[in-house]
N, C-alpha and C. Protein backbone atom coordinates (compact mmCIF):
# COMPACT_ATOMS: atom_id res chain seq x y z
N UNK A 1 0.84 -1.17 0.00
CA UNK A 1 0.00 0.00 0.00
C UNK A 1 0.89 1.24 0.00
N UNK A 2 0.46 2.25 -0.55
CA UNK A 2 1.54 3.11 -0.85
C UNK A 2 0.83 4.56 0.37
N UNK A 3 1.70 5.17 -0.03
CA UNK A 3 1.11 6.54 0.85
C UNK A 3 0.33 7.09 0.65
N UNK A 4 -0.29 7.41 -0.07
CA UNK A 4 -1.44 7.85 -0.59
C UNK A 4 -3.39 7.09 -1.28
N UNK A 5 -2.85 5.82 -0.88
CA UNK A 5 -3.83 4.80 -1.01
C UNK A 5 -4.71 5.17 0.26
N UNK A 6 -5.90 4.47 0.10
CA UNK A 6 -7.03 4.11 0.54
C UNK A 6 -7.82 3.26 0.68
N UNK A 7 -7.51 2.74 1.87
CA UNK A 7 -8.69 1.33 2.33
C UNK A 7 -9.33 1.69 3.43
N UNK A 8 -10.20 0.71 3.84
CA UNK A 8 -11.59 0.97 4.40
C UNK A 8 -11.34 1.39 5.48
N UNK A 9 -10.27 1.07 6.75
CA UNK A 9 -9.86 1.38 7.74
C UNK A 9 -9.37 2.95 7.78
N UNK A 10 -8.41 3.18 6.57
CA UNK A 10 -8.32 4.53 6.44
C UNK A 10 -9.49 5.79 6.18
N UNK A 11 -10.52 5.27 4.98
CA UNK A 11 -11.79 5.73 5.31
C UNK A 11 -12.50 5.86 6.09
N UNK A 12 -12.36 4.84 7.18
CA UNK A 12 -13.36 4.96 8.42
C UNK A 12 -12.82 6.21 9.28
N UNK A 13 -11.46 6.05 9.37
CA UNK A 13 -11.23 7.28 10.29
C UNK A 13 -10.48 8.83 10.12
N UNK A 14 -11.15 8.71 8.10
CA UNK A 14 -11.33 9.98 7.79
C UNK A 14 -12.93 10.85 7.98
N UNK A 15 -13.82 9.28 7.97
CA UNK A 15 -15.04 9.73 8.17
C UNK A 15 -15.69 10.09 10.35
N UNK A 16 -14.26 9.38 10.32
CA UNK A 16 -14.30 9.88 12.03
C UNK A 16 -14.30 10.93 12.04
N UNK A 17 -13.05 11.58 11.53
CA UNK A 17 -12.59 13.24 11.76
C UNK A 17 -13.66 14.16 11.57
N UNK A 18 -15.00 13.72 10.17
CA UNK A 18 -15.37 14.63 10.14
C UNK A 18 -16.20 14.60 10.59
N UNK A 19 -17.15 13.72 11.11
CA UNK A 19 -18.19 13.57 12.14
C UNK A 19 -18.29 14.33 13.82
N UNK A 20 -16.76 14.04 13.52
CA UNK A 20 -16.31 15.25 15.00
C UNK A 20 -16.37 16.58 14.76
N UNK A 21 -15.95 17.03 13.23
CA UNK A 21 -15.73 18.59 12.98
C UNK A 21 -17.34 18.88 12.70
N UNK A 22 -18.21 17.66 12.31
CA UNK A 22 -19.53 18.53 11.93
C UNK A 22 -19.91 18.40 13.41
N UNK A 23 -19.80 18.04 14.66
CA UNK A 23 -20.65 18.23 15.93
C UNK A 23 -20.86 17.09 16.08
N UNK A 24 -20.74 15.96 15.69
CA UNK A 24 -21.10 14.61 16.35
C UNK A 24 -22.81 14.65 15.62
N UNK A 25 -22.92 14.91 14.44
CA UNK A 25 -24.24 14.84 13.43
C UNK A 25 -23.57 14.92 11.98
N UNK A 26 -24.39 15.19 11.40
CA UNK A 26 -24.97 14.32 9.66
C UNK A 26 -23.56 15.21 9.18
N UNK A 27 -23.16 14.00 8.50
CA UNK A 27 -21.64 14.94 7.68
C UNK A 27 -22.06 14.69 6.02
N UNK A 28 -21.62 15.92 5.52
CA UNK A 28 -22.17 15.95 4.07
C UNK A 28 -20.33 16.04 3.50
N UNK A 29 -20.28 15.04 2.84
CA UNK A 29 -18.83 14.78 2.19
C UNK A 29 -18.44 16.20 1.58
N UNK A 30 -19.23 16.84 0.99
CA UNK A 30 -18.76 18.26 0.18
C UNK A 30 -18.29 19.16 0.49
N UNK A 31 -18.50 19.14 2.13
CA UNK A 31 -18.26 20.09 2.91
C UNK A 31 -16.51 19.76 3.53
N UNK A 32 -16.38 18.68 3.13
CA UNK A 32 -15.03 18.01 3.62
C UNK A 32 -14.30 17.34 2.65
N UNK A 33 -13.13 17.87 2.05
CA UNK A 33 -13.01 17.48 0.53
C UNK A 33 -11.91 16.70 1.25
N UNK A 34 -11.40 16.21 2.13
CA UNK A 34 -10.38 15.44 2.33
C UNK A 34 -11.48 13.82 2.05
N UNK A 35 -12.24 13.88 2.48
CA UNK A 35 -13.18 13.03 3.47
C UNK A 35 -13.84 12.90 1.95
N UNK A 36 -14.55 13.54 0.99
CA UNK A 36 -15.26 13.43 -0.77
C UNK A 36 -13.81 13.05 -1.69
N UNK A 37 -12.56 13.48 -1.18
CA UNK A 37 -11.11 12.85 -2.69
C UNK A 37 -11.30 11.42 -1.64
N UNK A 38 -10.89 11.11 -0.47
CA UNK A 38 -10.99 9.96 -0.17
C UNK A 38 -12.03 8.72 -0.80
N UNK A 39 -13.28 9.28 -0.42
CA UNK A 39 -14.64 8.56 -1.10
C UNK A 39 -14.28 8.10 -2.84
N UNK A 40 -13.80 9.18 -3.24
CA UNK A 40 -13.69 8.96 -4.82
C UNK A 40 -12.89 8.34 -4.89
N UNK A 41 -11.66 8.34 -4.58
CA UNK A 41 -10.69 7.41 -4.77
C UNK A 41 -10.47 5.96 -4.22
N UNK A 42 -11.13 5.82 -3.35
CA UNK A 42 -11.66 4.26 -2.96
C UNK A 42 -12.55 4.05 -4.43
N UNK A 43 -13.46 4.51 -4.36
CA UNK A 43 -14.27 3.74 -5.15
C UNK A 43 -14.32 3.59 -6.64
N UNK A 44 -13.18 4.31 -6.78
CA UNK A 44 -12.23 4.08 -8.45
C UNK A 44 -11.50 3.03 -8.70
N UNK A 45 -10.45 2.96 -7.19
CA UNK A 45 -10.11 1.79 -6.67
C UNK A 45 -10.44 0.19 -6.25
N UNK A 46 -11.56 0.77 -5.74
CA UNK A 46 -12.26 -1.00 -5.88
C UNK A 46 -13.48 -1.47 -6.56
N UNK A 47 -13.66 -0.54 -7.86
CA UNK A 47 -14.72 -0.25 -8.55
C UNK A 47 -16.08 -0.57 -8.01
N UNK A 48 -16.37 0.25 -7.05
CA UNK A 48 -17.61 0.04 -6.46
C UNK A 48 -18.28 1.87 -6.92
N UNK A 49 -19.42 1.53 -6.46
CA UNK A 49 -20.12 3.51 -6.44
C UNK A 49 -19.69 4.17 -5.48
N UNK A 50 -20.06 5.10 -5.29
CA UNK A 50 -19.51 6.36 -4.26
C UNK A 50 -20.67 5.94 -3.45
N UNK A 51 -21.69 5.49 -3.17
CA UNK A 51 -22.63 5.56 -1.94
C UNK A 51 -21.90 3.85 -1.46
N UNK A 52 -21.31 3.32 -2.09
CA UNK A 52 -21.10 2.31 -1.40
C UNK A 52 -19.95 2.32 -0.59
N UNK A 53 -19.07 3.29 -0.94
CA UNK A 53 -18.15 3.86 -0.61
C UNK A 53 -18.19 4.35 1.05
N UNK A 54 -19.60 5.50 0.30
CA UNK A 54 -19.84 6.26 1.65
C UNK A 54 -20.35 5.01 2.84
N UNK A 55 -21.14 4.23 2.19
CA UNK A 55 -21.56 3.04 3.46
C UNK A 55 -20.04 2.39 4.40
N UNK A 56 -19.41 2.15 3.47
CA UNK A 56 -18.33 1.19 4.18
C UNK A 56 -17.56 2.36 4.74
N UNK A 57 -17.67 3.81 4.71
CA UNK A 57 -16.70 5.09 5.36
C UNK A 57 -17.89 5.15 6.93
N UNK A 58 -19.24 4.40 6.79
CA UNK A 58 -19.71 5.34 8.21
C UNK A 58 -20.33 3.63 8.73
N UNK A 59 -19.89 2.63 7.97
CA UNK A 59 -20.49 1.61 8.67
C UNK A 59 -19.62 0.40 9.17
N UNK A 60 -18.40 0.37 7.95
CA UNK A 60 -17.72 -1.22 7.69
C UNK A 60 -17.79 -1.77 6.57
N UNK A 61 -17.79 -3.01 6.89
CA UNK A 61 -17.97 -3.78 5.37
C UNK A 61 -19.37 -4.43 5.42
């Protein structure tokens, strides 16, 4: 895995960070472009969609 890759573990606790910066409520990826290039780039990566993406960033697998 290189430095700049992205797996699910790393997604999960980019989607931590921003759950904390929105108040511990509803995080809208757009508002957090670390947290929306992450999303995209997983899911280019393991050719899945971006909502499936977003599921496995706020749920798991």
């Amino acid at each position: 895995m290189g430095l700049f890759d992205v797996d699910a573990e790393k997604l999960q606790a980019l989607y931590h960070r921003a759950w904390h910066e929105a108040g511990m409520g509803f995080v809208d990826p757009r508002k957090y472009p670390y947290l929306h290039k992450a999303l995209m780039q997983y899911a280019r990566e393991n050719n899945c969609s971006f909502d499936e993406a977003w599921r496995i960033a706020k749920v798991g697998k």
